[in-house]
PDB file of N, CA and C in Angstrom:
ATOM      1  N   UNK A   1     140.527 106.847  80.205  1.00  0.00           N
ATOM      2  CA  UNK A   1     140.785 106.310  81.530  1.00  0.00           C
ATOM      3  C   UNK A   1     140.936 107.418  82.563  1.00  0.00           C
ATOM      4  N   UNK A   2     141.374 108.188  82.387  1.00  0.00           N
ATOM      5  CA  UNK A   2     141.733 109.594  82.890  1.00  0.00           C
ATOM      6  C   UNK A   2     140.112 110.371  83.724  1.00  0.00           C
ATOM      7  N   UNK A   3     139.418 110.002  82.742  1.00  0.00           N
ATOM      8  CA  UNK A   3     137.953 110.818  83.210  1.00  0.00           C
ATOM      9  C   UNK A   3     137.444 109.713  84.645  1.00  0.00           C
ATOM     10  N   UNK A   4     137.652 108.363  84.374  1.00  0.00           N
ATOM     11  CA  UNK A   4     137.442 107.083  85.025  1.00  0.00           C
ATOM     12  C   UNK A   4     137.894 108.109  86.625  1.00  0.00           C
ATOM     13  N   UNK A   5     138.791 108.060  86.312  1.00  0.00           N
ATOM     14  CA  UNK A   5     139.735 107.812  87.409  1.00  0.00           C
ATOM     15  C   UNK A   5     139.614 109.543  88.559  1.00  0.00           C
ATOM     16  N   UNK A   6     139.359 110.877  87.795  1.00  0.00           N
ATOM     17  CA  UNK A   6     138.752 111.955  88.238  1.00  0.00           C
ATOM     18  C   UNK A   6     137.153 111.246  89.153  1.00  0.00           C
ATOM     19  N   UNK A   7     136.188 110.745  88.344  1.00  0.00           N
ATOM     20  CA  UNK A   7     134.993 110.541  88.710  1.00  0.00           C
ATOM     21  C   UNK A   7     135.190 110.188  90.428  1.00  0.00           C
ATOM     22  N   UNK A   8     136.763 108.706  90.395  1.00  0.00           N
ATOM     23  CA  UNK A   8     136.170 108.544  91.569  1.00  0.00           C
ATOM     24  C   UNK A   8     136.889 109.118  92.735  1.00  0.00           C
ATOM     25  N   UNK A   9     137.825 110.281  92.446  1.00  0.00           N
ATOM     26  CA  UNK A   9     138.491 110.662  93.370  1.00  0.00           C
ATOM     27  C   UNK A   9     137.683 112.122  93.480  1.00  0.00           C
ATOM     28  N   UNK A  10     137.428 112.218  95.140  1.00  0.00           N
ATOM     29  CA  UNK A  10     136.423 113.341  95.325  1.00  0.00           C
ATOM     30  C   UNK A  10     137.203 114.351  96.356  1.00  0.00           C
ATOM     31  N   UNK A  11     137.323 115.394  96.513  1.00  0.00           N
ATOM     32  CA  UNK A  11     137.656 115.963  97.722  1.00  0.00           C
ATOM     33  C   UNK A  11     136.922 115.950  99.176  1.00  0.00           C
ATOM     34  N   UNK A  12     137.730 116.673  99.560  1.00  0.00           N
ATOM     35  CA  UNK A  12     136.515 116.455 101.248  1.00  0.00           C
ATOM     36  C   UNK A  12     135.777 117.300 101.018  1.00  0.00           C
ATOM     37  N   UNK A  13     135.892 118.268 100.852  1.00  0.00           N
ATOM     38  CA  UNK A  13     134.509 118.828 100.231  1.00  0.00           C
ATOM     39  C   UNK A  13     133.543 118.771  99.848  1.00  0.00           C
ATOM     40  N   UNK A  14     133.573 118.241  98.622  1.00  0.00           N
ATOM     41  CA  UNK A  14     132.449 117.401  97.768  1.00  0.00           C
ATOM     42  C   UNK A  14     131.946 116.648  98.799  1.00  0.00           C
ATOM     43  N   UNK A  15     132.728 115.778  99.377  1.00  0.00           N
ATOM     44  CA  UNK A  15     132.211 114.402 100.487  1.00  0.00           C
ATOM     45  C   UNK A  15     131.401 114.903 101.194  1.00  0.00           C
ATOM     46  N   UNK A  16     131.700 116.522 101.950  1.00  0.00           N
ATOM     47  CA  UNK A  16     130.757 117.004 102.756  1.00  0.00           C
ATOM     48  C   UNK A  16     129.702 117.431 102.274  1.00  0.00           C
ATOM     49  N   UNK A  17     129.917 117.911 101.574  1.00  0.00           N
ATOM     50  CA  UNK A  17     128.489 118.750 100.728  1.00  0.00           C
ATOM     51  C   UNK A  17     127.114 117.551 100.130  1.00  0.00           C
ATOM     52  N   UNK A  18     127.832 116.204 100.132  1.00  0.00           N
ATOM     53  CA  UNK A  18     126.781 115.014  99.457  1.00  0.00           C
ATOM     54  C   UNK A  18     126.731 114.281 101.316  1.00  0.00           C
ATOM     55  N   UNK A  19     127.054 114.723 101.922  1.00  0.00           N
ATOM     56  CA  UNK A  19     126.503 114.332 103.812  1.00  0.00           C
ATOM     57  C   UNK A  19     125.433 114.837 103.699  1.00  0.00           C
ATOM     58  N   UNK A  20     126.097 116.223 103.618  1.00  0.00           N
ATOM     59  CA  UNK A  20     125.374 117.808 104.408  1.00  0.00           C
ATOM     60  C   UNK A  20     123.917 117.415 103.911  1.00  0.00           C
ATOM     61  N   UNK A  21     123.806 117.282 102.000  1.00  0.00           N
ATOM     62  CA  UNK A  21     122.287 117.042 101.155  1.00  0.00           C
ATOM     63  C   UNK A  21     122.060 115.778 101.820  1.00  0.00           C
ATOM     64  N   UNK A  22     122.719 115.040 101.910  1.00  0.00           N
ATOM     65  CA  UNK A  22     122.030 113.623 102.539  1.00  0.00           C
ATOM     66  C   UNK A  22     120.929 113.667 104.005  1.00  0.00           C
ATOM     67  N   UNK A  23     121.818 114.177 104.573  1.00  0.00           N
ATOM     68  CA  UNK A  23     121.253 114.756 106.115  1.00  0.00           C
ATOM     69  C   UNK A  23     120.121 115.565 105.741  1.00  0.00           C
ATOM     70  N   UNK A  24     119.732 116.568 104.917  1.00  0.00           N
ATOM     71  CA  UNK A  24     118.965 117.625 104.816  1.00  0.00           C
ATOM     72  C   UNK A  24     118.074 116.678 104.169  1.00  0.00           C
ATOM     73  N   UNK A  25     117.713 115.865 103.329  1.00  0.00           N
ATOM     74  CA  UNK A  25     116.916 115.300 102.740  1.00  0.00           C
ATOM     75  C   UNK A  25     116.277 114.118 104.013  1.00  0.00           C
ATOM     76  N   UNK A  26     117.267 113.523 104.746  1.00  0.00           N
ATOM     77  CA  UNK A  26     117.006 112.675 105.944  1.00  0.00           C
ATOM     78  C   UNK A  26     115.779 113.341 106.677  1.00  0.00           C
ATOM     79  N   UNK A  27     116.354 114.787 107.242  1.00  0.00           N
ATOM     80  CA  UNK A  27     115.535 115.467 108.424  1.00  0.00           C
ATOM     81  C   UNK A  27     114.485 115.945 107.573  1.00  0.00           C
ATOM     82  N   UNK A  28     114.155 116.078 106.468  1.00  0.00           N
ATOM     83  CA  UNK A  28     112.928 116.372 106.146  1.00  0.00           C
ATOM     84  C   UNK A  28     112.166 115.517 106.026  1.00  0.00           C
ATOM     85  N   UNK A  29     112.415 114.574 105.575  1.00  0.00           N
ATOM     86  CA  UNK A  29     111.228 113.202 105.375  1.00  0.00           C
ATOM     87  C   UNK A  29     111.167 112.789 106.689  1.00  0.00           C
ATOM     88  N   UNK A  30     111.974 113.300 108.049  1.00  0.00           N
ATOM     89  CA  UNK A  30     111.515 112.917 109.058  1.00  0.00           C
ATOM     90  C   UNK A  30     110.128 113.788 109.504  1.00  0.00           C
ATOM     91  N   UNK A  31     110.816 114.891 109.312  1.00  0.00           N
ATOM     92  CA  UNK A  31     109.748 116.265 109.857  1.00  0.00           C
ATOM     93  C   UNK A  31     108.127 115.946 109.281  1.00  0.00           C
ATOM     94  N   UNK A  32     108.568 115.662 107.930  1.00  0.00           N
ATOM     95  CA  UNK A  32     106.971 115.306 107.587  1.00  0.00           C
ATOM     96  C   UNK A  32     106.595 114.579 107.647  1.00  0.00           C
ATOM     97  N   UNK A  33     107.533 113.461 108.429  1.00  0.00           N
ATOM     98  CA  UNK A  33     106.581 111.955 108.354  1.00  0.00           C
ATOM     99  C   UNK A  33     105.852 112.553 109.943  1.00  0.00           C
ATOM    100  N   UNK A  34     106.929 113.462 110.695  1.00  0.00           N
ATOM    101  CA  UNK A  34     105.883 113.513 112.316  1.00  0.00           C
ATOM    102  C   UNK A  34     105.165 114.596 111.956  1.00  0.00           C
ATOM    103  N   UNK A  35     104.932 115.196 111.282  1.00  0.00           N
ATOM    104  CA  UNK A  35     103.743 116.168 110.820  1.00  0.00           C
ATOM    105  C   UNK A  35     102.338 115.474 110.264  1.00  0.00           C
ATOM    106  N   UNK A  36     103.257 114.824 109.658  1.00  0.00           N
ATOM    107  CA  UNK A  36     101.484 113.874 109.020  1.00  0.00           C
ATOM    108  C   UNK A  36     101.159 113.288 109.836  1.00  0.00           C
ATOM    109  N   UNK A  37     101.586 112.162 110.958  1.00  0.00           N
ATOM    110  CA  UNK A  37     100.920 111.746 111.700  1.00  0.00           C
ATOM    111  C   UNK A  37     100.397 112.763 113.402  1.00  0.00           C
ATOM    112  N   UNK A  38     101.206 113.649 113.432  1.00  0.00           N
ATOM    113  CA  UNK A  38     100.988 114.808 114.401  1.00  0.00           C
ATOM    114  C   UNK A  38      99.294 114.834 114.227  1.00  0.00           C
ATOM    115  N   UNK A  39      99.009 115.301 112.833  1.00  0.00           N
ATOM    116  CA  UNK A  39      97.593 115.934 112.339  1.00  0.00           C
ATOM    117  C   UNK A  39      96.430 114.704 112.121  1.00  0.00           C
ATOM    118  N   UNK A  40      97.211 113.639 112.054  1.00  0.00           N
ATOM    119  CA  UNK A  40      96.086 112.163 111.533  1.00  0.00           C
ATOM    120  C   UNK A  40      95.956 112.387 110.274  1.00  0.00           C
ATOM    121  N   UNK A  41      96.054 110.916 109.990  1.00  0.00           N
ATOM    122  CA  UNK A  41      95.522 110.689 108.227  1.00  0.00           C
ATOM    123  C   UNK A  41      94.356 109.972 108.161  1.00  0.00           C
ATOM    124  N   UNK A  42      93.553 110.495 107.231  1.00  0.00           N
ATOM    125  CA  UNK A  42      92.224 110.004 107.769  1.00  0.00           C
ATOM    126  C   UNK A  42      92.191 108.887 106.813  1.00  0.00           C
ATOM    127  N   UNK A  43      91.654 107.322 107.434  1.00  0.00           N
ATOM    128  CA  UNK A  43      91.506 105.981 107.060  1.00  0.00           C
ATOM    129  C   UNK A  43      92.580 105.522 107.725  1.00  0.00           C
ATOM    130  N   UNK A  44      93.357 106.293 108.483  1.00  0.00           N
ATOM    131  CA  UNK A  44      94.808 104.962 109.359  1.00  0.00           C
ATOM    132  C   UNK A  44      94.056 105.130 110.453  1.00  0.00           C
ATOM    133  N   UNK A  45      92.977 105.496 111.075  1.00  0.00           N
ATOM    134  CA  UNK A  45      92.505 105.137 112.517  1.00  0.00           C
ATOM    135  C   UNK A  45      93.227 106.404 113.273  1.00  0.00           C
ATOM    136  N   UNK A  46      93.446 106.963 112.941  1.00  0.00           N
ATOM    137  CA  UNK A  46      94.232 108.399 114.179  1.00  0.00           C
ATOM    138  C   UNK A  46      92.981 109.268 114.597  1.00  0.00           C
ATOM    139  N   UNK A  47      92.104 109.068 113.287  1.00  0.00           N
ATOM    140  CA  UNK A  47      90.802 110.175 113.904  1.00  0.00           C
ATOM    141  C   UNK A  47      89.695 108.767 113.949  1.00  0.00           C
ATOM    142  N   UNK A  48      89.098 108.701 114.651  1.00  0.00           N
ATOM    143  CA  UNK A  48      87.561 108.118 115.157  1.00  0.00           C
ATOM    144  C   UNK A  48      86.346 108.248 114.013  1.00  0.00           C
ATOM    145  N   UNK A  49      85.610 107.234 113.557  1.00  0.00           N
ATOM    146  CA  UNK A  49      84.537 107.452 112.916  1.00  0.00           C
ATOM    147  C   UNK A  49      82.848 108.224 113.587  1.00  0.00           C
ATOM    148  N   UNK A  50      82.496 108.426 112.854  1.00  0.00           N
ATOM    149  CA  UNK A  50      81.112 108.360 113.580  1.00  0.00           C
ATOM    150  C   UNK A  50      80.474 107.191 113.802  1.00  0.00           C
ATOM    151  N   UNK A  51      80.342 106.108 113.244  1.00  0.00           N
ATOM    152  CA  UNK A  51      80.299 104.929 113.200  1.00  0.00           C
ATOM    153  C   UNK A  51      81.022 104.210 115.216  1.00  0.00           C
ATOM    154  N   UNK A  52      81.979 104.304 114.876  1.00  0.00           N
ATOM    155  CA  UNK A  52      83.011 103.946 115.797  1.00  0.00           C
ATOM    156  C   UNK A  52      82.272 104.796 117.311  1.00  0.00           C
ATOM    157  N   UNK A  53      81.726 105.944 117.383  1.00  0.00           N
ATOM    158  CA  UNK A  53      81.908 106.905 118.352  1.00  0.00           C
ATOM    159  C   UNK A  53      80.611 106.067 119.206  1.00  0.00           C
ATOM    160  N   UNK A  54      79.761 105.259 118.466  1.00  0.00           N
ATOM    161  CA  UNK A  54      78.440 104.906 119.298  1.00  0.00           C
ATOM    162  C   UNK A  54      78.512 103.658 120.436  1.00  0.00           C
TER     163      UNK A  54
END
C-alpha cells in the first residue's frame, strides 16, 4: 500500500517538469504542423496542378 500511495503523491517539481515536457512536446507538433503547411503538401491542393493551371 505504501508504494500505492508514493506513486500518487508528486512534488512540485516533478509537476513542473511533466508541464515543462508537456508544453515542449505541444510547441513542437505546433511548429511542424506550420512548417508543413508553410511548404505545401503535395495532393492537399496548396500547390496547383498542371492540369489545373490551363
Amino acid at each position: 500500500m505504501s508504494e500505492e500511495l508514493a506513486t500518487d503523491a508528486r512534488t512540485d517539481s516533478e509537476r513542473r517538469g511533466i508541464t515543462i515536457g508537456i508544453l515542449v512536446v505541444a510547441l513542437l507538433c505546433l511548429s511542424l504542423f506550420f512548417v508543413w503547411h508553410h511548404y505545401g503538401v503535395p495532393g492537399s491542393g496548396a500547390r496547383p496542378t498542371a492540369g489545373s493551371a490551363r
